[in-house]
C-alpha atoms as a PDB file:
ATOM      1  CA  UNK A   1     -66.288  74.193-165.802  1.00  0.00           C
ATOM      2  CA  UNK A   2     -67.434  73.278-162.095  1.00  0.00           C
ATOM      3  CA  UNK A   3     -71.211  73.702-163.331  1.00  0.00           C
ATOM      4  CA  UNK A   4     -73.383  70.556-162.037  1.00  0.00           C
ATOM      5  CA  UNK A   5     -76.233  71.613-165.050  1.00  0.00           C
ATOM      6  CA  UNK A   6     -75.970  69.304-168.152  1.00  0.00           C
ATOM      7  CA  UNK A   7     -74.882  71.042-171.322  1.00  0.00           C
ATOM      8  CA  UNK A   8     -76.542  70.368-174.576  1.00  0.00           C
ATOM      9  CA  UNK A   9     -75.122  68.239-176.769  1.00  0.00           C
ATOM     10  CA  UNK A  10     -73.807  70.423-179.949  1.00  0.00           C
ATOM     11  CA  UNK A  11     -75.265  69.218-183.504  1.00  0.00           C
ATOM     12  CA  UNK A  12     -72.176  68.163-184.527  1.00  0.00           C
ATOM     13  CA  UNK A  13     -71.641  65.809-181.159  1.00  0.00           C
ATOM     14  CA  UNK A  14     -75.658  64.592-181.969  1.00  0.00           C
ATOM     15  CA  UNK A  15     -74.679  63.906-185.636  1.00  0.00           C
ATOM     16  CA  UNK A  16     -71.865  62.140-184.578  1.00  0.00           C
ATOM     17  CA  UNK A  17     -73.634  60.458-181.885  1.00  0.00           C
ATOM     18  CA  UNK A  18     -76.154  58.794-184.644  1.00  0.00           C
ATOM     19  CA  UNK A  19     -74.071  58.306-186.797  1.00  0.00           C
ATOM     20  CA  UNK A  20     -72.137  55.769-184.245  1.00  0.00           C
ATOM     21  CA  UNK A  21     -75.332  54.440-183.364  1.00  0.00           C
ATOM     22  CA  UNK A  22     -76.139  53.365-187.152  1.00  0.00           C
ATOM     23  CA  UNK A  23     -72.572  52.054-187.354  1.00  0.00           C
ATOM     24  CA  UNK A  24     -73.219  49.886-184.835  1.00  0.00           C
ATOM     25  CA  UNK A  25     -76.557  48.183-185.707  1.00  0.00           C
ATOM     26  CA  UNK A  26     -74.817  47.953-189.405  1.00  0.00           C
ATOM     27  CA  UNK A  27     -72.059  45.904-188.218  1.00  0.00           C
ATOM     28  CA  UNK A  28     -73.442  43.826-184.973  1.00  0.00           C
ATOM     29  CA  UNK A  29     -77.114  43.662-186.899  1.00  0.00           C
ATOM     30  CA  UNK A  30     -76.274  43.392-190.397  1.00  0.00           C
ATOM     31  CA  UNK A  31     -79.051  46.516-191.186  1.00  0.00           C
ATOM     32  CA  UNK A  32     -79.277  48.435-194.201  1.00  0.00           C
ATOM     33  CA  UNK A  33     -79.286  52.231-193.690  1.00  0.00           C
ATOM     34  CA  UNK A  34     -82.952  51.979-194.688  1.00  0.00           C
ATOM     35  CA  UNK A  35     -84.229  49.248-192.397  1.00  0.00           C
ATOM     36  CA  UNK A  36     -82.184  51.260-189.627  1.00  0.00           C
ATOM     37  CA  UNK A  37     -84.155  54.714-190.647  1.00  0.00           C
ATOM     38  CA  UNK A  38     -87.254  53.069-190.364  1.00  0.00           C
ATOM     39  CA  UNK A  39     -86.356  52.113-186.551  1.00  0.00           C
ATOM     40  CA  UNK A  40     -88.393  54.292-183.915  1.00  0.00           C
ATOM     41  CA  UNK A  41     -86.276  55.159-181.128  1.00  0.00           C
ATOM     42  CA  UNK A  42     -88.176  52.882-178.664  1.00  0.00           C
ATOM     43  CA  UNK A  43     -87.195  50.264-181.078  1.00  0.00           C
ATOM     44  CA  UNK A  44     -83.593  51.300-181.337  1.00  0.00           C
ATOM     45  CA  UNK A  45     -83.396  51.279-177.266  1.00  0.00           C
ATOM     46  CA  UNK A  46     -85.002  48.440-176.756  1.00  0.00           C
ATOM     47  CA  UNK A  47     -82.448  46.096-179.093  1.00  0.00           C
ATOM     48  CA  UNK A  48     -79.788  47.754-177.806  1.00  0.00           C
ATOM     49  CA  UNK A  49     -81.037  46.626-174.449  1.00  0.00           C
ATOM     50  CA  UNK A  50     -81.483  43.020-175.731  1.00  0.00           C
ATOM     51  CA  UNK A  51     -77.783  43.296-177.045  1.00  0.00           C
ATOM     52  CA  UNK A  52     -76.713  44.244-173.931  1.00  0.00           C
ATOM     53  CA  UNK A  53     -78.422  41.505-172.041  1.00  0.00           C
ATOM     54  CA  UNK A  54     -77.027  39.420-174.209  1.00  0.00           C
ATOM     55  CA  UNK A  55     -73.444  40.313-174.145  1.00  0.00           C
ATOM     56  CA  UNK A  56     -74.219  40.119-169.875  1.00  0.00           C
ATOM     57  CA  UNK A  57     -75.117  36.353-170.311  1.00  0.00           C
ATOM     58  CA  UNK A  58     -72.537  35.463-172.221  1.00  0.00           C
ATOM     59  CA  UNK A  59     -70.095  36.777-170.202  1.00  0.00           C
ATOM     60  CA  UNK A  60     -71.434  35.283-167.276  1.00  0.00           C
ATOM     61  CA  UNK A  61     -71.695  31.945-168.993  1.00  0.00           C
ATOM     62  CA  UNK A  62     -68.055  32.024-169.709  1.00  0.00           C
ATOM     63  CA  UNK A  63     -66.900  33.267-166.443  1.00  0.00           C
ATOM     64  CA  UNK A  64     -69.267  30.215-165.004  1.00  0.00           C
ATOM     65  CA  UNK A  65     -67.562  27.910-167.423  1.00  0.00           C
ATOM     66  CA  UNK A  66     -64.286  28.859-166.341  1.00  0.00           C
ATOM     67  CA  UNK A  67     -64.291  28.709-162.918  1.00  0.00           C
ATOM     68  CA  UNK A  68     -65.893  25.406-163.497  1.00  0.00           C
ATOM     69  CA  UNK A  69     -63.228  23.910-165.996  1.00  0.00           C
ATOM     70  CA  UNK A  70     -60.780  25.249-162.841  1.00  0.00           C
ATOM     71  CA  UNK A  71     -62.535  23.371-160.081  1.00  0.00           C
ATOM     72  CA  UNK A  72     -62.128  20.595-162.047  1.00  0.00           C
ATOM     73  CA  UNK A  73     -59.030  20.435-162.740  1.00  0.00           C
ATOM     74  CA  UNK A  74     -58.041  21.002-159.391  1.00  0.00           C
ATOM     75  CA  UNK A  75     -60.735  18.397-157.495  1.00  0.00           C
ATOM     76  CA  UNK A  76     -59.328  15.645-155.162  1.00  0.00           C
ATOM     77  CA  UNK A  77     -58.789  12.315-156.486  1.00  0.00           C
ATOM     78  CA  UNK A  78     -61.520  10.406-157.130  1.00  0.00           C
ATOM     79  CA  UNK A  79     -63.966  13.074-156.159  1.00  0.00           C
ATOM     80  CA  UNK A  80     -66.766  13.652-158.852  1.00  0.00           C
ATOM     81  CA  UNK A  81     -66.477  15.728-161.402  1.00  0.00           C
ATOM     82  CA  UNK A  82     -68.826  19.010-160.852  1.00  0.00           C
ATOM     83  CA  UNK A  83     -71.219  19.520-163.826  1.00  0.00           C
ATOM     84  CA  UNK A  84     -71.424  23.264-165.250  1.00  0.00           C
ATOM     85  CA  UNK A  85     -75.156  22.851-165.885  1.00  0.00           C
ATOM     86  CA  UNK A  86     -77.212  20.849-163.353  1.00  0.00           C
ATOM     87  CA  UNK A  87     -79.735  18.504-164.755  1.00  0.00           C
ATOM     88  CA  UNK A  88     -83.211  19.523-164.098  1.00  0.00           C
ATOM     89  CA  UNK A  89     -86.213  17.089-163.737  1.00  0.00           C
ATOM     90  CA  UNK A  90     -89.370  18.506-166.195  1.00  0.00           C
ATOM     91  CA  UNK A  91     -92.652  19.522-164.593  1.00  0.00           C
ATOM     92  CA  UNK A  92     -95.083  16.914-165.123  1.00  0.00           C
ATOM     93  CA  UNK A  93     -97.461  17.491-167.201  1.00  0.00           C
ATOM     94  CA  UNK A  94    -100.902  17.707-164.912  1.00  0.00           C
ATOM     95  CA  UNK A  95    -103.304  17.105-167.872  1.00  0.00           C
ATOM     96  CA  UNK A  96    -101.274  14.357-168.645  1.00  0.00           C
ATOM     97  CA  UNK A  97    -101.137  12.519-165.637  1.00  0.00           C
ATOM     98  CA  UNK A  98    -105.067  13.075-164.511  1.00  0.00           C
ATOM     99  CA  UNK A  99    -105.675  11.347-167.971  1.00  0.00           C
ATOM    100  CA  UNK A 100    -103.753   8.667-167.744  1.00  0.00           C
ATOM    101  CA  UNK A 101    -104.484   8.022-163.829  1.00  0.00           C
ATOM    102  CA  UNK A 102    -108.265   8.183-165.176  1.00  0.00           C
ATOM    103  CA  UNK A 103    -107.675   5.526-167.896  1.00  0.00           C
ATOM    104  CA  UNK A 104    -105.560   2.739-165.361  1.00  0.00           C
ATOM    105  CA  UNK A 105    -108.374   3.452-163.248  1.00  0.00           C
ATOM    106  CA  UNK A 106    -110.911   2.755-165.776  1.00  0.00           C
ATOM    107  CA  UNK A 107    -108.956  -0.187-167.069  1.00  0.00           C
ATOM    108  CA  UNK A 108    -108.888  -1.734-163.375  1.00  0.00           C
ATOM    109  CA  UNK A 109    -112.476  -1.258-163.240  1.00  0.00           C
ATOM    110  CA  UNK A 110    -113.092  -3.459-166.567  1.00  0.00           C
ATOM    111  CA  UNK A 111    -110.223  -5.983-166.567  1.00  0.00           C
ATOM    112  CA  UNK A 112    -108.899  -5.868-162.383  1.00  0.00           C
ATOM    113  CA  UNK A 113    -105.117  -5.407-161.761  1.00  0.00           C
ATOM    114  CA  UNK A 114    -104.292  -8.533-163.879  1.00  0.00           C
ATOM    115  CA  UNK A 115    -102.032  -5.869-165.985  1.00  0.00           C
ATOM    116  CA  UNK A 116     -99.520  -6.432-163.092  1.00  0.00           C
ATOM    117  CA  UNK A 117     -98.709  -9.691-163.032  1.00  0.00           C
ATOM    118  CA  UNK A 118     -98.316  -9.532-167.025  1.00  0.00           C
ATOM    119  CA  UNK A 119     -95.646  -7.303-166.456  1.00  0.00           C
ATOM    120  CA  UNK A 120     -94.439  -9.466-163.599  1.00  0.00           C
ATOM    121  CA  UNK A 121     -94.308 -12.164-165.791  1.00  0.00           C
ATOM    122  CA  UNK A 122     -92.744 -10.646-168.705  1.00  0.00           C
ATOM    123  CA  UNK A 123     -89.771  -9.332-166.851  1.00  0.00           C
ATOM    124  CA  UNK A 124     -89.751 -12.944-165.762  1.00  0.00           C
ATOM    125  CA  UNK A 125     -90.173 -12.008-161.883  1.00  0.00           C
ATOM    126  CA  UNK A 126     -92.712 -13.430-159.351  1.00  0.00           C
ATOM    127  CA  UNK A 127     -94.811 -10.798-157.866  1.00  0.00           C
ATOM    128  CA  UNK A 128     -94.112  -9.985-154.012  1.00  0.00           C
ATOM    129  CA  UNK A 129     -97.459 -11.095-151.830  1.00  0.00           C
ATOM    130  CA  UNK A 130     -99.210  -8.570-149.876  1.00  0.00           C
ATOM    131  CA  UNK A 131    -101.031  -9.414-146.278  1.00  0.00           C
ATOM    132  CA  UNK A 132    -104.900  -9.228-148.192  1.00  0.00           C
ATOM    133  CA  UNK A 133    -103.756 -11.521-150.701  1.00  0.00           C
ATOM    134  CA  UNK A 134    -101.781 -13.840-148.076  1.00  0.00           C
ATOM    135  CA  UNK A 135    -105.235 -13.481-146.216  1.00  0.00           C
ATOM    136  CA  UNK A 136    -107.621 -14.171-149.292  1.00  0.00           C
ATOM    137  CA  UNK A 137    -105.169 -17.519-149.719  1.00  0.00           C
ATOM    138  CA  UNK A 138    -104.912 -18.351-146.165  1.00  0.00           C
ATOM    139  CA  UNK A 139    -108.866 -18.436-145.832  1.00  0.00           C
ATOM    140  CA  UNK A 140    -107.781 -15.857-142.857  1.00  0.00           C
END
């Protein structure tokens, strides 16, 4: 009774034991007995890992979502109301940008920076003077 050695499970407490086991992927995984035979136990340990790490996030989501929905309805008047997920800007896209940075630059190099005061004039605005340009019109 006050033995620290383990004692080996009895075949009737292993038996038991997978038959529990195949009970639960049946009901929580929708197996067959068959598809559940053919399981390895590395495969059996490893998705009831992934169950369990999924039962841990959900909790956690609806503990965060709670506390949340609490703070909120108890925030100051006219204080802003605290988002449960904060936005987060995308990386940019590297590729993307060196290819695009390459092209404006090419473009400049055919057709100058005209392409600016297009869109200056299209959004019906007058573009700001810089001190070369004030220069170039100054004779400076």
């Amino acid at each position: 009774m006050g033995s620290d050695e383990a004692e080996e499970p009895t075949p009737e407490v292993e038996k038991f034991s997978d038959l529990q086991q195949m009970a639960f992927f049946i009901v929580n995984f929708h197996m067959s007995k068959q598809e559940f035979e053919v399981l390895t136990e590395l495969e059996k340990h490893l998705i009831l890992k992934e169950w369990e790490n999924k039962i841990v996030f959900e909790s956690t989501m609806m503990r965060n979502a709670v506390l949340n929905a609490e703070l909120n309805v108890n925030r100051k008047k006219n204080s802003h109301f605290i988002e449960l997920h904060k936005k987060r800007q995308q990386k940019a896209d590297a590729h993307y940008n060196q290819n695009a940075r390459q092209a404006i630059e090419e473009n400049e190099a055919k057709e100058g920076k005209r392409w600016i005061e297009h869109i200056y004039q299209a959004n019906g605005l007058r573009r700001p003077k810089n001190k070369e340009e004030r220069r170039e019109i100054d004779g400076r």
